[in-house]
PDB file of N, CA and C in Angstrom:
ATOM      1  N   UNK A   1      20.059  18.921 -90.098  1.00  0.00           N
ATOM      2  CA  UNK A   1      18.961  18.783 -89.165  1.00  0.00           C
ATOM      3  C   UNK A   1      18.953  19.980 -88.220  1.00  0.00           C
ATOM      4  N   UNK A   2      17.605  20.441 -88.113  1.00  0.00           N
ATOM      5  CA  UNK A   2      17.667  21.876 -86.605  1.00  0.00           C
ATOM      6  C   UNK A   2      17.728  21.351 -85.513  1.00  0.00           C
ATOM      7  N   UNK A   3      18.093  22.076 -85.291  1.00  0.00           N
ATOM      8  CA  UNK A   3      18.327  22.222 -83.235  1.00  0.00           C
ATOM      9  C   UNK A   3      17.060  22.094 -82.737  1.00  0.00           C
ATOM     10  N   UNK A   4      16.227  21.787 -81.826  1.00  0.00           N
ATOM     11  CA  UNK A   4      15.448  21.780 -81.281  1.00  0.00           C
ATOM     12  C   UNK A   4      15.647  22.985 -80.093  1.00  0.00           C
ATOM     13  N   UNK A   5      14.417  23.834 -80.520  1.00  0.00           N
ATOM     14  CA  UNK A   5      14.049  25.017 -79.892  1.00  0.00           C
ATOM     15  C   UNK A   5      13.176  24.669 -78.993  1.00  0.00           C
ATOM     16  N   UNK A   6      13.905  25.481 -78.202  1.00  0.00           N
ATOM     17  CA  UNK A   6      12.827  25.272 -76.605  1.00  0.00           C
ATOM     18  C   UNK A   6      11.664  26.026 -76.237  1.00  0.00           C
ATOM     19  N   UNK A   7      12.381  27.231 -76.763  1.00  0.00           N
ATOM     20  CA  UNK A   7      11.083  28.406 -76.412  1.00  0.00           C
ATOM     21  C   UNK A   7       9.829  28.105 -77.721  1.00  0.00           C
ATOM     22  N   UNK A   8      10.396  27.162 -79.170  1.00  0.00           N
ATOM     23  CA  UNK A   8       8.861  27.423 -79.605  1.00  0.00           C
ATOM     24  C   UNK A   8       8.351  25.858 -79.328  1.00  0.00           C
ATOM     25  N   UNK A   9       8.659  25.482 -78.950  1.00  0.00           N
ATOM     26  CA  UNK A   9       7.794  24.248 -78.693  1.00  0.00           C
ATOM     27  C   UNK A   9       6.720  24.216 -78.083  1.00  0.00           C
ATOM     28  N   UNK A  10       5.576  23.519 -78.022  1.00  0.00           N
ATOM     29  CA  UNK A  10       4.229  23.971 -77.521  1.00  0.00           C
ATOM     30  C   UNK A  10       3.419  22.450 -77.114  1.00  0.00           C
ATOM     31  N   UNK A  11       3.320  22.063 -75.818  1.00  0.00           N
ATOM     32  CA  UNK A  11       2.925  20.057 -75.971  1.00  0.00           C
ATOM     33  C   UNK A  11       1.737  19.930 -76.392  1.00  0.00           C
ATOM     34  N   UNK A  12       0.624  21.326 -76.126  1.00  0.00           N
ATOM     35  CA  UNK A  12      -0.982  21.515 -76.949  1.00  0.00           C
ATOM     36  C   UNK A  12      -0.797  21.235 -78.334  1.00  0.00           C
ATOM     37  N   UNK A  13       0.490  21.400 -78.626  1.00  0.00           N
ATOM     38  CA  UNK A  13       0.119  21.152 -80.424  1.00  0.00           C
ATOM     39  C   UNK A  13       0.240  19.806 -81.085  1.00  0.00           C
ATOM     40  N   UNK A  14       0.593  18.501 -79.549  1.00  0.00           N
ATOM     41  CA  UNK A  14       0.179  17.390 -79.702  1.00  0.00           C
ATOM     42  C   UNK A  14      -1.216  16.594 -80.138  1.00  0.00           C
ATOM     43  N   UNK A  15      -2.034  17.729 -79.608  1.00  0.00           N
ATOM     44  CA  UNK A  15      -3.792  17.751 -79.388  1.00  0.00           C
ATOM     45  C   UNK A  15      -4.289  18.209 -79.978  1.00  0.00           C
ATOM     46  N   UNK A  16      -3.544  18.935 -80.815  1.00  0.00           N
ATOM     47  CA  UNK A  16      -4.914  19.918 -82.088  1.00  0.00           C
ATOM     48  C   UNK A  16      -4.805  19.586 -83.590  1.00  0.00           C
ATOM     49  N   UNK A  17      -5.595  19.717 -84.000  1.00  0.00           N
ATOM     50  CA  UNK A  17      -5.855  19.238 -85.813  1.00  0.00           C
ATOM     51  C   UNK A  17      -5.291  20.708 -86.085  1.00  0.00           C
ATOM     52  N   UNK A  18      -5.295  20.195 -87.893  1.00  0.00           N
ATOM     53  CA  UNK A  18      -4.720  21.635 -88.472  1.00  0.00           C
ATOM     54  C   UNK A  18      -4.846  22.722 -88.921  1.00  0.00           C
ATOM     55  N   UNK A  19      -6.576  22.890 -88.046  1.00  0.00           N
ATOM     56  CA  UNK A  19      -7.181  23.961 -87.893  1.00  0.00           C
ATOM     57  C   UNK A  19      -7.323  24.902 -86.376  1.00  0.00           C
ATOM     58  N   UNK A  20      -6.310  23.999 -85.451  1.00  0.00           N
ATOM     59  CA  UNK A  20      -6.363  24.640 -84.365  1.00  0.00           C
ATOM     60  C   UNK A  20      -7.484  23.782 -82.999  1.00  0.00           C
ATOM     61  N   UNK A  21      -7.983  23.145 -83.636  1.00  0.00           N
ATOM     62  CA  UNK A  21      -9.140  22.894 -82.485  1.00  0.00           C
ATOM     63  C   UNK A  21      -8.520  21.385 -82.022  1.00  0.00           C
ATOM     64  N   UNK A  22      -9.005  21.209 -80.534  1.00  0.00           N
ATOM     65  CA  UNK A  22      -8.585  20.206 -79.754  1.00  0.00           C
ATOM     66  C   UNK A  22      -8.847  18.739 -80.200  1.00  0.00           C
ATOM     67  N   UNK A  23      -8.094  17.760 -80.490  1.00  0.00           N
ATOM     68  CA  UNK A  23      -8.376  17.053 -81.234  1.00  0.00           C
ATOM     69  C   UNK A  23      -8.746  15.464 -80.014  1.00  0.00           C
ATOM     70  N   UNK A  24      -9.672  15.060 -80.257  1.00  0.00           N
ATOM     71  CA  UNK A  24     -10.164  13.762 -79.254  1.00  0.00           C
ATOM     72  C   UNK A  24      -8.989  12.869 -79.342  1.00  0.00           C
ATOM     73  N   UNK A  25      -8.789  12.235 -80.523  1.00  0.00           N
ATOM     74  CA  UNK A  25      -8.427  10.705 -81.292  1.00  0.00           C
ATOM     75  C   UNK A  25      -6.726  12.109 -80.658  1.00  0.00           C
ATOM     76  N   UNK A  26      -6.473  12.922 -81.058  1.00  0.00           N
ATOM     77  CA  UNK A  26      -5.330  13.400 -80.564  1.00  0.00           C
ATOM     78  C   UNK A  26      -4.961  13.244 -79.329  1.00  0.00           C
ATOM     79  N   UNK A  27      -5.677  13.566 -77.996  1.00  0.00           N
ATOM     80  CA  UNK A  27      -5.533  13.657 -77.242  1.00  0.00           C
ATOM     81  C   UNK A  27      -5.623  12.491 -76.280  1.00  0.00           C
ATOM     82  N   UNK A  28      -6.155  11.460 -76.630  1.00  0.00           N
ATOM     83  CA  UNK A  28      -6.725  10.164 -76.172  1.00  0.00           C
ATOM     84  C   UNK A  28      -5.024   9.455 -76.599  1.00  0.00           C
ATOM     85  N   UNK A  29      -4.743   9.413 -77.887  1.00  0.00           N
ATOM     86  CA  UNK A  29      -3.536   9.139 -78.634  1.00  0.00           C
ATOM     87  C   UNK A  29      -2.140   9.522 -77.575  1.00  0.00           C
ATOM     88  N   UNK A  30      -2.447  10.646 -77.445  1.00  0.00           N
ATOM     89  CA  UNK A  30      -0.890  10.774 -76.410  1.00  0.00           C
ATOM     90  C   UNK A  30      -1.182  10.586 -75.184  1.00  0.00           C
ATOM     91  N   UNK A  31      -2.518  10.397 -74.450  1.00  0.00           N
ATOM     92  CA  UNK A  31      -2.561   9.371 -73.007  1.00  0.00           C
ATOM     93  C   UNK A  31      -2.067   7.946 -73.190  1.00  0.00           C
ATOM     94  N   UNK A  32      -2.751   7.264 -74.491  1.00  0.00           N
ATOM     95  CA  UNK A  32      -2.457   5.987 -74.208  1.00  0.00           C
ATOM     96  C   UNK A  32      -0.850   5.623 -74.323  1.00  0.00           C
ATOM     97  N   UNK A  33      -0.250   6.559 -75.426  1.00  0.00           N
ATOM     98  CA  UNK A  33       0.957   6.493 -75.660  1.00  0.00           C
ATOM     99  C   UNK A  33       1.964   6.468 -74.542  1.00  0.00           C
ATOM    100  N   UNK A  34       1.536   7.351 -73.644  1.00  0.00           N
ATOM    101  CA  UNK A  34       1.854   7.411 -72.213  1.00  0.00           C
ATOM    102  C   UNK A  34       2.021   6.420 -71.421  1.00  0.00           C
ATOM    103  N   UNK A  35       0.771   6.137 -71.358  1.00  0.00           N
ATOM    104  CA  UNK A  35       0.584   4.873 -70.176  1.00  0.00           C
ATOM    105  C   UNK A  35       0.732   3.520 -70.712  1.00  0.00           C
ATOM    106  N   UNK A  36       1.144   3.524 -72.328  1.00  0.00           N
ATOM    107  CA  UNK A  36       1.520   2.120 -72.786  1.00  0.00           C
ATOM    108  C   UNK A  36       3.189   2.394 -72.800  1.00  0.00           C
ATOM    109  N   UNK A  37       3.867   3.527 -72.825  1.00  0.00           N
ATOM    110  CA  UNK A  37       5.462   3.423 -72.381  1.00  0.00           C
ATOM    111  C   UNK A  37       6.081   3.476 -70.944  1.00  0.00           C
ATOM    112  N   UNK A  38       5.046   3.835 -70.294  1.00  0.00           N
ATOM    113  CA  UNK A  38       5.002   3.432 -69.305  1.00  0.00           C
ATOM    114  C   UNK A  38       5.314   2.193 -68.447  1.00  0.00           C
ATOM    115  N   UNK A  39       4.180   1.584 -68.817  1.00  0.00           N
ATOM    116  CA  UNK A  39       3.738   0.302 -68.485  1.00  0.00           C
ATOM    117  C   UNK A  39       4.750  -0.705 -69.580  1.00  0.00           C
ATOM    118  N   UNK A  40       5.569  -0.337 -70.263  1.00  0.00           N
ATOM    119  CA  UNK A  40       6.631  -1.106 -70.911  1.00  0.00           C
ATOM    120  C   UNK A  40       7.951  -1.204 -70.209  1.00  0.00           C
ATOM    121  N   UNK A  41       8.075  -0.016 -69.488  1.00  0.00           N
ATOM    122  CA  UNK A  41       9.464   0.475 -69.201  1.00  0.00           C
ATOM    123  C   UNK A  41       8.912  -0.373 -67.779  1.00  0.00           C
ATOM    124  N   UNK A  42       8.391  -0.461 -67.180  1.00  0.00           N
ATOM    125  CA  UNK A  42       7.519  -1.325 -65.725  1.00  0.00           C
ATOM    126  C   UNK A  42       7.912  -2.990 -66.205  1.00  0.00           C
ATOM    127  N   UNK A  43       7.571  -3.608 -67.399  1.00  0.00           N
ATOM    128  CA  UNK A  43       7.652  -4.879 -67.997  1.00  0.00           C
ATOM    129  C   UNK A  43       8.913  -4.769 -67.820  1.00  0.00           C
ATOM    130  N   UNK A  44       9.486  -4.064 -68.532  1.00  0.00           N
ATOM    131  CA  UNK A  44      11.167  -4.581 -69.077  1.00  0.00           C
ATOM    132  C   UNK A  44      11.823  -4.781 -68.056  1.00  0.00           C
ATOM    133  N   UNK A  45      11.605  -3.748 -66.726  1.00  0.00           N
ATOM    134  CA  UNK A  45      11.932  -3.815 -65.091  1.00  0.00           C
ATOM    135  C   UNK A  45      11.655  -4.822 -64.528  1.00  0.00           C
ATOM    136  N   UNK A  46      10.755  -5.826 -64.841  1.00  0.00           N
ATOM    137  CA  UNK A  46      10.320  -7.049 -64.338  1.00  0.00           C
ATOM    138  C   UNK A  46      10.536  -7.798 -64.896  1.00  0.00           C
ATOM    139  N   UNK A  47      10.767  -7.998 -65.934  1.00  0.00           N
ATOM    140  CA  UNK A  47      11.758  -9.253 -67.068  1.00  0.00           C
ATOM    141  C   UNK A  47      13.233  -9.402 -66.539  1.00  0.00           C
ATOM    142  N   UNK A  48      13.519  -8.244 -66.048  1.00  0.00           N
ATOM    143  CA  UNK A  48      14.794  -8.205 -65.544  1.00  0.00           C
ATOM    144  C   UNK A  48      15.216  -8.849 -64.277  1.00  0.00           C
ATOM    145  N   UNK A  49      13.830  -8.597 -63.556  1.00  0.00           N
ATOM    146  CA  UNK A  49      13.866  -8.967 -61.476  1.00  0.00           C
ATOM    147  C   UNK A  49      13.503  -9.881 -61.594  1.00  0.00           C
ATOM    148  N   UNK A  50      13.001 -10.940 -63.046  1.00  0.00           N
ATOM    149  CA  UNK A  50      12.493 -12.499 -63.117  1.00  0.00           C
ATOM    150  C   UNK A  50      11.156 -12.863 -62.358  1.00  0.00           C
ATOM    151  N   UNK A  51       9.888 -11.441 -62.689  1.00  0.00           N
ATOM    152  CA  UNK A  51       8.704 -11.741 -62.150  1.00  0.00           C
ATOM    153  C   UNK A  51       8.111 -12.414 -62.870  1.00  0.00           C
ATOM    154  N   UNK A  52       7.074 -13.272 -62.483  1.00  0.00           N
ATOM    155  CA  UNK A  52       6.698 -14.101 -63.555  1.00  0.00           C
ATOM    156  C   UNK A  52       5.527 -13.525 -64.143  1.00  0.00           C
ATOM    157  N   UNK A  53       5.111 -13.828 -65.181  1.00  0.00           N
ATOM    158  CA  UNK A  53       3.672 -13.149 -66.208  1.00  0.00           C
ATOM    159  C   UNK A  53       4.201 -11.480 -66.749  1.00  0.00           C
ATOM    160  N   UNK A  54       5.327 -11.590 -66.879  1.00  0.00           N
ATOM    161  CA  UNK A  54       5.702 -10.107 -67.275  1.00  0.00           C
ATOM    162  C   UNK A  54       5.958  -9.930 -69.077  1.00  0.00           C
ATOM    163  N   UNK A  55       6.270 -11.221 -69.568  1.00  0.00           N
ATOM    164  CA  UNK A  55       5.990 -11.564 -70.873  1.00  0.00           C
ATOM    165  C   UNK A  55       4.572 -11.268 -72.005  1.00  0.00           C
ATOM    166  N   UNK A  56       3.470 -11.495 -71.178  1.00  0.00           N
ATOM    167  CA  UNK A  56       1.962 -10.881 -71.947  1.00  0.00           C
ATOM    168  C   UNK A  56       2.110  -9.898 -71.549  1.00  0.00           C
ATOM    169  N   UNK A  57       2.309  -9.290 -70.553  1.00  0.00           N
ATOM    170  CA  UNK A  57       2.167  -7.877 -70.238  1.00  0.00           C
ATOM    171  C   UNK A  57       2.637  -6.737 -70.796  1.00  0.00           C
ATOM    172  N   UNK A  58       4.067  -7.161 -71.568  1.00  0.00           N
ATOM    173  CA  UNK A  58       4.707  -6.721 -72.502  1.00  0.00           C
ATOM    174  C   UNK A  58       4.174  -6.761 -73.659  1.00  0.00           C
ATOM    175  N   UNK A  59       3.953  -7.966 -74.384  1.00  0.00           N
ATOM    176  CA  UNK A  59       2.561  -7.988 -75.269  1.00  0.00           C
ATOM    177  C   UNK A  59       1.548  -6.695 -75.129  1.00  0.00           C
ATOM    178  N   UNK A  60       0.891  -6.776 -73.951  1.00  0.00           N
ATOM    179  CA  UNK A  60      -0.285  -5.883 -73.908  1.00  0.00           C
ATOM    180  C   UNK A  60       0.727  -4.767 -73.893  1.00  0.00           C
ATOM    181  N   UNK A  61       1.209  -3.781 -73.565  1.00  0.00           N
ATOM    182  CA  UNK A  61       1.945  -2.241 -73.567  1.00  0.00           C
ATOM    183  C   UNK A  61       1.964  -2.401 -74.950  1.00  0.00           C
ATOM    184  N   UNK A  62       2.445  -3.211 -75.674  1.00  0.00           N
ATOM    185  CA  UNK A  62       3.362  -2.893 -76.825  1.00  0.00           C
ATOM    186  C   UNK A  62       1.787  -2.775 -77.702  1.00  0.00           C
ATOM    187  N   UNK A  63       0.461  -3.773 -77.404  1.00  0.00           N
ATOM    188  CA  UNK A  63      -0.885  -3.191 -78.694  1.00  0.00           C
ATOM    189  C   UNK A  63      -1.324  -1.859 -78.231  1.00  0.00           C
ATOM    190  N   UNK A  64      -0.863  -1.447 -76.479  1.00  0.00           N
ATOM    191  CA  UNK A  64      -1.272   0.329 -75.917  1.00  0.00           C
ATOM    192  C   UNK A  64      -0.616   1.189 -76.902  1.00  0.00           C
ATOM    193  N   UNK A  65       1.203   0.758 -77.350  1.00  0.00           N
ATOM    194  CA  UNK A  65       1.813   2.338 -77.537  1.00  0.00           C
ATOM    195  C   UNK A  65       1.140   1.556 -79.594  1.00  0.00           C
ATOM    196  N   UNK A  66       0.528   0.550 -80.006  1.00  0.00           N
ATOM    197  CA  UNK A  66       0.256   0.639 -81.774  1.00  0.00           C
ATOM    198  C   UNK A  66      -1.108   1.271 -81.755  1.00  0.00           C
ATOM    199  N   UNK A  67      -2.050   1.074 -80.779  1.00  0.00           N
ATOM    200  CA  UNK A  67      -3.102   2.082 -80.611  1.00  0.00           C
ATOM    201  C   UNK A  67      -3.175   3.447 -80.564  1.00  0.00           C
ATOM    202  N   UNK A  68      -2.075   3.601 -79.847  1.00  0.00           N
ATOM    203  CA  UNK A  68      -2.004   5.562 -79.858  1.00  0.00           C
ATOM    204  C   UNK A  68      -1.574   5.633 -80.884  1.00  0.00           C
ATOM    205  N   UNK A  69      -0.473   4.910 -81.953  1.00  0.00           N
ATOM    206  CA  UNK A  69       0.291   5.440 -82.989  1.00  0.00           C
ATOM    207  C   UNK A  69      -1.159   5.503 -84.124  1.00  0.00           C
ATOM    208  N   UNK A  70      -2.206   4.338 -83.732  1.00  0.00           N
ATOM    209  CA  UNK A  70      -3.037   4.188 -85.024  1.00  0.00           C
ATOM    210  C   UNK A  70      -3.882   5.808 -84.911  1.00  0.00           C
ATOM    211  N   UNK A  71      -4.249   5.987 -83.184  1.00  0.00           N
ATOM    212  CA  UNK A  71      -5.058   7.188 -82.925  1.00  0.00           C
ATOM    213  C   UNK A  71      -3.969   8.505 -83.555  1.00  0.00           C
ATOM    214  N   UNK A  72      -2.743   8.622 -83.359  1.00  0.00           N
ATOM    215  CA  UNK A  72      -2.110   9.792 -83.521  1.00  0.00           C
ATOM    216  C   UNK A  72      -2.427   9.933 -84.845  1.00  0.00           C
ATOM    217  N   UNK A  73      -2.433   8.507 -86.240  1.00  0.00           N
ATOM    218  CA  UNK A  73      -2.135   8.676 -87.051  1.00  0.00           C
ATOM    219  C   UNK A  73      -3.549   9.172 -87.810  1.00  0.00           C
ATOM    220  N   UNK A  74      -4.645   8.684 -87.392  1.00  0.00           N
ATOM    221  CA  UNK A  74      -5.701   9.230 -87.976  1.00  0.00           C
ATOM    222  C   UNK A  74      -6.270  10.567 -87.302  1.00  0.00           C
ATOM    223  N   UNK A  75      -5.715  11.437 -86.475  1.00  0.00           N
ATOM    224  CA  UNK A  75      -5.752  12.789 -86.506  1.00  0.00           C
ATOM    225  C   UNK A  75      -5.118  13.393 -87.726  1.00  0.00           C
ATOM    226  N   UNK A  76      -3.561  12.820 -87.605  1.00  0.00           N
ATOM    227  CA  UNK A  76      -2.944  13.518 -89.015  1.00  0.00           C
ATOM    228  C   UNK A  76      -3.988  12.884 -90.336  1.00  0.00           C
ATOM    229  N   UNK A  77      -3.954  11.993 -90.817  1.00  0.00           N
ATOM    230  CA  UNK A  77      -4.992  11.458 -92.187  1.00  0.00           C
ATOM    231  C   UNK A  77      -6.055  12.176 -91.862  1.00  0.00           C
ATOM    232  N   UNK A  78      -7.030  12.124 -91.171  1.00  0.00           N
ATOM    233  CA  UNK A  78      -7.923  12.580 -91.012  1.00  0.00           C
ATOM    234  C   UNK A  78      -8.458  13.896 -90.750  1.00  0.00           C
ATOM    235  N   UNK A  79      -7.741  14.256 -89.887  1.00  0.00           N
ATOM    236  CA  UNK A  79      -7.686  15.822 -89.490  1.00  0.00           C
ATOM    237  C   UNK A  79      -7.980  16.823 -90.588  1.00  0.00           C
ATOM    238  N   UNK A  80      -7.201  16.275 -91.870  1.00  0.00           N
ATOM    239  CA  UNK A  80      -7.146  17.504 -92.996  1.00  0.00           C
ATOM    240  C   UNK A  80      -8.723  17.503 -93.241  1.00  0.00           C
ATOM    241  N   UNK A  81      -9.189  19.022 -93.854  1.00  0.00           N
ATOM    242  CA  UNK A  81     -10.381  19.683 -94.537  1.00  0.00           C
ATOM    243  C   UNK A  81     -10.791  18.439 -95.670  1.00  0.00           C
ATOM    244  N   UNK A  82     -11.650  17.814 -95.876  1.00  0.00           N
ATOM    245  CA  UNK A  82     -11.875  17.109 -97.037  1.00  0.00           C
ATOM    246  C   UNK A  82     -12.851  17.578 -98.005  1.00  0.00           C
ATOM    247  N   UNK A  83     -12.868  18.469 -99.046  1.00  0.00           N
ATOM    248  CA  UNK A  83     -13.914  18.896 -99.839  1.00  0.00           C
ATOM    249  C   UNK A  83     -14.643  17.962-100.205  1.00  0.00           C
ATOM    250  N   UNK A  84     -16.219  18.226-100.183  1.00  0.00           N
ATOM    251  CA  UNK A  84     -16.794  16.979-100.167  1.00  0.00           C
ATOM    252  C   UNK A  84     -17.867  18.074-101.824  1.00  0.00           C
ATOM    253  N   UNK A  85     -18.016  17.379-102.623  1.00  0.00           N
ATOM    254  CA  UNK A  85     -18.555  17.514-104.141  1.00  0.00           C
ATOM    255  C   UNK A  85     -20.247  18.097-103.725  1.00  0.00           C
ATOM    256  N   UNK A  86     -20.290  19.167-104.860  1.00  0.00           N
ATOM    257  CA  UNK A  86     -21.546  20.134-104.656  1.00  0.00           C
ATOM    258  C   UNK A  86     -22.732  18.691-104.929  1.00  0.00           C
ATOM    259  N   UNK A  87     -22.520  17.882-105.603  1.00  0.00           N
ATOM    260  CA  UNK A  87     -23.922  17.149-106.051  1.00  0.00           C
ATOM    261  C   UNK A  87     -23.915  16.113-105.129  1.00  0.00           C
ATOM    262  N   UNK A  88     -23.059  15.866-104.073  1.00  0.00           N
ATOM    263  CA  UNK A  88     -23.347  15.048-102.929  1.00  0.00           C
ATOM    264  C   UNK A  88     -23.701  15.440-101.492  1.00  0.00           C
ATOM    265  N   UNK A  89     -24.076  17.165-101.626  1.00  0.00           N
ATOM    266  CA  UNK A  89     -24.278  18.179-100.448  1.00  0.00           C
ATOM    267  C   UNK A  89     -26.099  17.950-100.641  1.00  0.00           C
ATOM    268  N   UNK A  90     -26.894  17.165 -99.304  1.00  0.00           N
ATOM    269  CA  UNK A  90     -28.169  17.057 -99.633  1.00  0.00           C
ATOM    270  C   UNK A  90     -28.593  18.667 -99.567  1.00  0.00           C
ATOM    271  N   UNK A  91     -29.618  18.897-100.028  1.00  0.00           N
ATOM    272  CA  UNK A  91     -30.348  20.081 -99.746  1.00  0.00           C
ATOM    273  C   UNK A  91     -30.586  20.493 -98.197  1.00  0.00           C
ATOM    274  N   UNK A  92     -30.984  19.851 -97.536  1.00  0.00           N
ATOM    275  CA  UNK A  92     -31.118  20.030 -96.771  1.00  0.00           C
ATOM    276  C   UNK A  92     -29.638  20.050 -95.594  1.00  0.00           C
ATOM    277  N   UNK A  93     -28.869  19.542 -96.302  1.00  0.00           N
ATOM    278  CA  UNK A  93     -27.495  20.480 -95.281  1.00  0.00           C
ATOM    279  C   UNK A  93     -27.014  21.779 -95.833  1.00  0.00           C
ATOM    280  N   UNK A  94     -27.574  21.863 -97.165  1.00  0.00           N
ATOM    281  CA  UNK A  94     -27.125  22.985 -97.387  1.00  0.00           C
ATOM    282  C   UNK A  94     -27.684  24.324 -96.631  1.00  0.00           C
ATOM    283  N   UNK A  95     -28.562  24.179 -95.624  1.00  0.00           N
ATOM    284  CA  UNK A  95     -29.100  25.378 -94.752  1.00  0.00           C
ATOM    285  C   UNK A  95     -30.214  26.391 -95.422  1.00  0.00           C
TER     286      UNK A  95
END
């Protein structure tokens, strides 16, 4: 396994498809991811101090961080170039 390099790491390349351009479903994907580990590590802190209703709440973080994973994951599926077949190009997109 490599070492993790510091100097090439880049956190924009969380956000871009694999053509370079800023990706929505990317970028939306690592907010929610954020604020649903967040808001978990907040639950687990309150499961602990015996607040009460901290049980759904945990629930809810945990469908925040399967949402970003579904958003992260259809940048990667999706993201790629998809050749789409000459006899299904209408004429009129063809320019």
């Amino acid at each position: 396994m490599k070492r993790f390099q510091k100097n090439k790491f880049n956190f924009r390349e969380f956000t871009m498809n694999s053509d370079g351009k800023q990706s929505g479903s990317g970028f939306i994907g690592v907010v929610i991811g954020l604020i649903g580990c967040l808001g978990f590590i907040a639950s687990i802190i309150g499961y602990f101090l015996k607040i009460p209703e901290t049980i759904p709440f945990m629930q809810q973080t945990t469908l925040f961080i399967g949402a970003s994973t579904l958003l992260l994951g259809t940048r990667k599926i999706f993201g790629k170039d998809i050749p789409i077949p000459e006899e299904e190009i209408d004429e009129s997109e063809k320019g």
